[in-house]
C-alpha atoms as a PDB file:
ATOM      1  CA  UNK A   1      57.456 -65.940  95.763  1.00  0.00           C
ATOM      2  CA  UNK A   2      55.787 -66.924  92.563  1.00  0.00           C
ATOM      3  CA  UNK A   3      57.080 -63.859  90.876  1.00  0.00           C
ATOM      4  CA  UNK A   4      60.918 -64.660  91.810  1.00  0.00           C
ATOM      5  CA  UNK A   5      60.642 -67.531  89.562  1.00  0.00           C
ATOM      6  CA  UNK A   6      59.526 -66.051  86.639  1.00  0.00           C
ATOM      7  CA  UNK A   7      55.147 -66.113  87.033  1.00  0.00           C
ATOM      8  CA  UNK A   8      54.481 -62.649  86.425  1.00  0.00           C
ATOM      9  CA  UNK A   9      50.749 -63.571  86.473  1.00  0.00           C
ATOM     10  CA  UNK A  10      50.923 -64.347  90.198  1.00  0.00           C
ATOM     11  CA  UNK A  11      48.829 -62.646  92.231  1.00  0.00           C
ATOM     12  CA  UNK A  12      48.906 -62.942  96.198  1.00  0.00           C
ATOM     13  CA  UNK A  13      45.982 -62.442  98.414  1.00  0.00           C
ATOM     14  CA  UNK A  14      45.987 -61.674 102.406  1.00  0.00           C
ATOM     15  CA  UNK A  15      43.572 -64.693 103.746  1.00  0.00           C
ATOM     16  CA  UNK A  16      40.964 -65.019 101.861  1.00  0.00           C
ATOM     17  CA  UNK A  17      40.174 -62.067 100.765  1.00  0.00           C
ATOM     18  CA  UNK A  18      39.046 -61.796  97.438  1.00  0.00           C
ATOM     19  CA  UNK A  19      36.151 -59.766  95.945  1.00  0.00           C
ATOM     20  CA  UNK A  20      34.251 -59.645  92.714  1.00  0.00           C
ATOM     21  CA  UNK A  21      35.844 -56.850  91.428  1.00  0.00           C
ATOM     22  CA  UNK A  22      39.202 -58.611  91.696  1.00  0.00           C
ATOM     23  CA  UNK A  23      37.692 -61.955  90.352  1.00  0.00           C
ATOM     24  CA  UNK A  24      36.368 -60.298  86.946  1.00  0.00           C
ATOM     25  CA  UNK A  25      39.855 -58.838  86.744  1.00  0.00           C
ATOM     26  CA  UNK A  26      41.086 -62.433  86.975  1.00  0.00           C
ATOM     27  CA  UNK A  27      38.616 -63.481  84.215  1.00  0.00           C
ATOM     28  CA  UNK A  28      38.950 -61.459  82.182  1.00  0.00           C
ATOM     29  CA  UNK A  29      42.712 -62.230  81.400  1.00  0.00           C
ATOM     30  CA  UNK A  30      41.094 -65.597  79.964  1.00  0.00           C
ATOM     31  CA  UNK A  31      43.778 -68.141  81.405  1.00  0.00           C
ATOM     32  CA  UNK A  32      43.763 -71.223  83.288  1.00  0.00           C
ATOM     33  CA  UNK A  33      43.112 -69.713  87.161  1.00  0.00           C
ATOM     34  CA  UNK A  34      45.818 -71.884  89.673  1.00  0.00           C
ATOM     35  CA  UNK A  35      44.608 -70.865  93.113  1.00  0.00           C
ATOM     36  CA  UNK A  36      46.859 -72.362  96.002  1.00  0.00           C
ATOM     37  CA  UNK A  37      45.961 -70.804  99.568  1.00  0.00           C
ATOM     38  CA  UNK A  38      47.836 -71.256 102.345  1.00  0.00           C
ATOM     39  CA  UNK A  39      47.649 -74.694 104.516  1.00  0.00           C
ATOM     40  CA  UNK A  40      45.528 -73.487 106.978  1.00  0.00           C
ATOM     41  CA  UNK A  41      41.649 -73.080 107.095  1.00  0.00           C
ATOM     42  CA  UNK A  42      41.432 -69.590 106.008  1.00  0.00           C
ATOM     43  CA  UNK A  43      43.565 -70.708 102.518  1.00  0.00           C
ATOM     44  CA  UNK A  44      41.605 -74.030 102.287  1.00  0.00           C
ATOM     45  CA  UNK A  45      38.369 -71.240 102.310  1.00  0.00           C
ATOM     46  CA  UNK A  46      39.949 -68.932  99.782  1.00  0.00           C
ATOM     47  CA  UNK A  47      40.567 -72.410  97.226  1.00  0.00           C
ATOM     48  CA  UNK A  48      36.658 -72.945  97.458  1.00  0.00           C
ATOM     49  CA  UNK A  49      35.714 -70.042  97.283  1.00  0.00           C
ATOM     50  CA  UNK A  50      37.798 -68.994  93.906  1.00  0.00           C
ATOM     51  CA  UNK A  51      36.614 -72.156  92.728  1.00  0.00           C
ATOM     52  CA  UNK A  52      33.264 -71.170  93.043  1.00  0.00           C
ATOM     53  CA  UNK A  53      33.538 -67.749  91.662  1.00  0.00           C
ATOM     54  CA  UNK A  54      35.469 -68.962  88.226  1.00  0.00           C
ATOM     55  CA  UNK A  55      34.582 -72.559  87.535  1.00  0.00           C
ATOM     56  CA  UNK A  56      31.941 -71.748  85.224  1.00  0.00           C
ATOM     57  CA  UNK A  57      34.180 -69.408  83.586  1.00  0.00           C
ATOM     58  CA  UNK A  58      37.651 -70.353  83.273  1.00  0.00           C
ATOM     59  CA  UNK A  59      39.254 -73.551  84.195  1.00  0.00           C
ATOM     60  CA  UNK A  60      40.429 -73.510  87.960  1.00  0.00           C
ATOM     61  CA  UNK A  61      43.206 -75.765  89.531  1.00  0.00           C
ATOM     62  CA  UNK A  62      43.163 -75.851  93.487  1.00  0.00           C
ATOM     63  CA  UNK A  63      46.947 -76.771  94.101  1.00  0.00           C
ATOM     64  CA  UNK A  64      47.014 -78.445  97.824  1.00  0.00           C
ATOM     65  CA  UNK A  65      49.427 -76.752  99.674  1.00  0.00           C
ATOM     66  CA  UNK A  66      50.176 -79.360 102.111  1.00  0.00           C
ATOM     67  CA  UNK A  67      51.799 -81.017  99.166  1.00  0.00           C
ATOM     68  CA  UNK A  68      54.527 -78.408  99.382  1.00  0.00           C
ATOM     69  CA  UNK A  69      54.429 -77.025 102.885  1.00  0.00           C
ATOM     70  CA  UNK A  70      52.551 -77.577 106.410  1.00  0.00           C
ATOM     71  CA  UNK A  71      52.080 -73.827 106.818  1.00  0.00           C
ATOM     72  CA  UNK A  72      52.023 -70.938 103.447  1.00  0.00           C
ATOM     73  CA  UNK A  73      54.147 -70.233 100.447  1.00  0.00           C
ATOM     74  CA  UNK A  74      55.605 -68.208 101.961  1.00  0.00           C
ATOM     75  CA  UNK A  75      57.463 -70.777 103.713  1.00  0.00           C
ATOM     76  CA  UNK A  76      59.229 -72.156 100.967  1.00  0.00           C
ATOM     77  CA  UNK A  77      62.654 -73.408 100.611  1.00  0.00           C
ATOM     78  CA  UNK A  78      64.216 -73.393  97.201  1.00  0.00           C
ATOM     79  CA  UNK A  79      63.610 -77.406  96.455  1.00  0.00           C
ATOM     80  CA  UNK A  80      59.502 -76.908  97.402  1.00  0.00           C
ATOM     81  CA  UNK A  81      59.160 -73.906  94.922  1.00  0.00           C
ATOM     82  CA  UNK A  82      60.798 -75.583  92.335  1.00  0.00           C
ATOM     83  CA  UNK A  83      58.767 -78.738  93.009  1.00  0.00           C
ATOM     84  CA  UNK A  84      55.754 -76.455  92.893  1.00  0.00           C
ATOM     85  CA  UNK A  85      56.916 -74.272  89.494  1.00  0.00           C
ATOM     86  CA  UNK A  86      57.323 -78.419  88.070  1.00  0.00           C
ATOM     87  CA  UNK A  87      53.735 -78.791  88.664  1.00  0.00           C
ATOM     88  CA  UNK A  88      52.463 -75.316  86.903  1.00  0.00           C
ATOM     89  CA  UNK A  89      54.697 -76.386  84.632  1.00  0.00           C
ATOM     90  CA  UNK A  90      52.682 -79.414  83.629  1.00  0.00           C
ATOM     91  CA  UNK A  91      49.310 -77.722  83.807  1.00  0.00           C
ATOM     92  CA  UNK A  92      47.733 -77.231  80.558  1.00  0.00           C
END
């Protein structure tokens, strides 16, 4: 969803599947790392653990998804994703 709005860095995972091969990928693109898993216990897992993997690295924002939705981004109406987008917006 992300990517209809213009963040061409997005990058969506399937739980919280995320390996180290993928995370040095991440890193290396030197940028702020926004992780924001899904409102359930397998995205709250996949926040930590990018957090974990990156922090010492690279800046990394855990954006709560229960702010936005009770379920996954995927769920989105219009007015959440562009509440959302405000919020990257105003990450530095």
């Amino acid at each position: 969803k992300l990517h209809e709005f213009g963040y061409k860095n997005s990058v969506a995972c399937m739980g919280s599947s995320i390996d180290d091969k993928q995370m040095k990928l991440l890193l290396k693109l030197g940028v702020i790392i926004v992780v924001c898993g899904d409102n359930d216990k397998t995205g709250k897992l996949l926040n930590q653990k990018v957090y974990n993997m990156c922090y010492k690295f690279t800046k990394v924002i855990k954006l709560p998804m229960s702010k936005y939705t009770e379920n996954s981004i995927a769920d989105l109406d219009n007015d959440a994703i562009f509440e959302l987008v405000d919020d990257l917006d105003g990450i530095k």
